[in-house]
Protein backbone atom coordinates (compact mmCIF):
# COMPACT_ATOMS: atom_id res chain seq x y z
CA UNK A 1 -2.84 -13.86 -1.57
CA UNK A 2 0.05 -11.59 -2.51
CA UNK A 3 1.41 -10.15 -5.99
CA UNK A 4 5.15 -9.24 -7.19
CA UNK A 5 6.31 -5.94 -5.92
CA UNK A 6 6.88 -4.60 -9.55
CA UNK A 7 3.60 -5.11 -10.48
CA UNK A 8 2.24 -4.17 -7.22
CA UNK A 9 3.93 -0.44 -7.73
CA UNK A 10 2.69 -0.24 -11.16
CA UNK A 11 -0.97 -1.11 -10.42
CA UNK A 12 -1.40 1.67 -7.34
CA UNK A 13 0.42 3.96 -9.84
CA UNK A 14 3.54 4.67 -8.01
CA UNK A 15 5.20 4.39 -10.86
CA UNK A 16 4.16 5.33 -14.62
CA UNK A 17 5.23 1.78 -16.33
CA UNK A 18 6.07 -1.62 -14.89
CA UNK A 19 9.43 -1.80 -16.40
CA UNK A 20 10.44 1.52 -14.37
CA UNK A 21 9.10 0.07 -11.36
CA UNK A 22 11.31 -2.70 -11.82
CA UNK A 23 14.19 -0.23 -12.73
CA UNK A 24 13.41 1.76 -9.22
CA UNK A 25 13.63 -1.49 -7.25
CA UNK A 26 16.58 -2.75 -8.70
CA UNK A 27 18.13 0.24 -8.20
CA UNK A 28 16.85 0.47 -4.49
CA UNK A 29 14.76 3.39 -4.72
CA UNK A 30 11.96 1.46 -3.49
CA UNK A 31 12.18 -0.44 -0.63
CA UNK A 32 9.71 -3.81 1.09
CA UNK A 33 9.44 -3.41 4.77
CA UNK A 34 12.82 -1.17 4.86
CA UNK A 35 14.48 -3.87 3.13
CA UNK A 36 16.06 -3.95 -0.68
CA UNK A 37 14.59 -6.58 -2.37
CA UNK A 38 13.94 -7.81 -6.27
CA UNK A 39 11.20 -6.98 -8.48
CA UNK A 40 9.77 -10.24 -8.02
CA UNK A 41 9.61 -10.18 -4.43
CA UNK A 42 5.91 -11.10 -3.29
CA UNK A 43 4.05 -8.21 -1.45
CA UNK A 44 1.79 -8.99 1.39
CA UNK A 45 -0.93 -7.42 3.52
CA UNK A 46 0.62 -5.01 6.11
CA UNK A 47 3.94 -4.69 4.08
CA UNK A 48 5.35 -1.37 3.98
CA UNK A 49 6.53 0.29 0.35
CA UNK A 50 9.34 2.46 1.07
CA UNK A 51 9.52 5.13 -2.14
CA UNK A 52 12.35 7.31 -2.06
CA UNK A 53 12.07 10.57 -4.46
CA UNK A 54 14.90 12.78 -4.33
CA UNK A 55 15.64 13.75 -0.69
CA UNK A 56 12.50 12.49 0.80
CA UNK A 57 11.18 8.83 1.49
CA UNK A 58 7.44 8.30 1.18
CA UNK A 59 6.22 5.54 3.35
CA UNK A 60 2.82 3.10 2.25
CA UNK A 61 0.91 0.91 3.80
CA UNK A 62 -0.38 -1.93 1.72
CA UNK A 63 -4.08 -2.33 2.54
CA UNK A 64 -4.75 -5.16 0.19
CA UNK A 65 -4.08 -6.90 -3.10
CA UNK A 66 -4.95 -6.38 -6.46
CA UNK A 67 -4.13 -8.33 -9.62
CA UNK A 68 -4.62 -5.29 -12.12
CA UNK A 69 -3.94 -1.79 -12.20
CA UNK A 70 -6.25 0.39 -11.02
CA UNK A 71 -7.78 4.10 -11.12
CA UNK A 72 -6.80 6.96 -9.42
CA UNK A 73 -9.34 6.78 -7.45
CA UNK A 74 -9.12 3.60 -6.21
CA UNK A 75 -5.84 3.96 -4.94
CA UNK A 76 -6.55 4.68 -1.62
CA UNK A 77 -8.23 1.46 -0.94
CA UNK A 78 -5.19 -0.61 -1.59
CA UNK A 79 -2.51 1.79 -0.08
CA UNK A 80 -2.28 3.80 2.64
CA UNK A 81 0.17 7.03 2.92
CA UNK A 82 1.72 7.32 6.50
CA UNK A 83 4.55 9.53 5.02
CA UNK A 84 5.78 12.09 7.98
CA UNK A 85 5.07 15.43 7.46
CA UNK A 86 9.29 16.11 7.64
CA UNK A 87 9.93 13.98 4.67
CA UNK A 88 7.33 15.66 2.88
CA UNK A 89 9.42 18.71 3.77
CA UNK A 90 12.11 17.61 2.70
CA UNK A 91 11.12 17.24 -0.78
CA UNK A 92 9.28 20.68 -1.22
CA UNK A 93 12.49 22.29 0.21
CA UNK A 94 14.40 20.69 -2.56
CA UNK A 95 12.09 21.47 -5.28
CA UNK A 96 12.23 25.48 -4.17
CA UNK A 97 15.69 25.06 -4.03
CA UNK A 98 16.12 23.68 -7.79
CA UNK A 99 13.74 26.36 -9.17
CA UNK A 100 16.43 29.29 -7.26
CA UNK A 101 19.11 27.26 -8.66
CA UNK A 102 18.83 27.78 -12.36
CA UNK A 103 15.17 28.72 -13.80
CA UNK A 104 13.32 26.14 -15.99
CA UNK A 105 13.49 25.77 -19.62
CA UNK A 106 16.63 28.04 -19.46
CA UNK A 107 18.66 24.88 -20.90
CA UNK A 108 22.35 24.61 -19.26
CA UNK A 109 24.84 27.18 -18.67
CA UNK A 110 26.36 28.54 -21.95
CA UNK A 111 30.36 29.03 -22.00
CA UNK A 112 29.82 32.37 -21.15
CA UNK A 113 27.95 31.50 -17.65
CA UNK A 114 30.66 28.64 -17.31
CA UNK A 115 33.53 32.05 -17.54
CA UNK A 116 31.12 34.08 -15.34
CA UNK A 117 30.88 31.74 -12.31
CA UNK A 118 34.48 30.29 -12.62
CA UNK A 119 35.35 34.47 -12.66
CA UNK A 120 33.28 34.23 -9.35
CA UNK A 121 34.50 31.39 -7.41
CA UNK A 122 38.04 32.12 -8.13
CA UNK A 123 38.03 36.12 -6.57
CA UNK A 124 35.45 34.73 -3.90
């Protein structure tokens, strides 16, 4: 038994809607088995779902099929995370280091900030 890769990522919610699972794949930000593939790539028992977010690549195990999309919950009978704790590392050292680089909700630099910084990179 297997099931499209697409729809696979959709139904053990690695991705909020099938159509940006598709988008991800295309786009190679999810891998089969280390591999680029298509959307419509079958997914088998054993296969490994490579997910790359950012900096970091998160690494599953599929434990079995499904043919619909399932809870929360359920996830971890169908997929198994073997991410390495480094890669995990990765990704929370780039989140602290986008929250030090300009605060949230503080929108993008005005023309004044744009003066300020070019000011300080050119008598740096």
């Amino acid at each position: 038994m297997s099931t499209r890769l697409d729809k696979y990522v959709w139904s053990v919610r690695l991705a909020k809607t099938r159509s940006q699972a598709a988008d991800a794949i295309s786009k190679g930000k999810v891998k089969l088995n280390g591999e680029n593939v298509k959307p419509a790539k079958d997914v088998k028992i054993g296969d490994e779902i490579n997910v790359i977010k950012h900096t970091a690549t998160f690494t599953f195990k599929v434990l079995n099929i499904l043919d619909r999309r399932v809870g929360a919950k359920l996830v971890p009978d169908y997929l198994l995370d073997i991410t390495p704790e480094e890669e995990i590392e990765k990704l929370k050292i780039f989140q602290v280091s986008q929250k030090s680089y300009r605060q949230h909700g503080t929108g993008k630099p005005s023309k004044k900030d744009r003066r300020d910084l070019d000011d300080f990179l050119e008598n740096w």
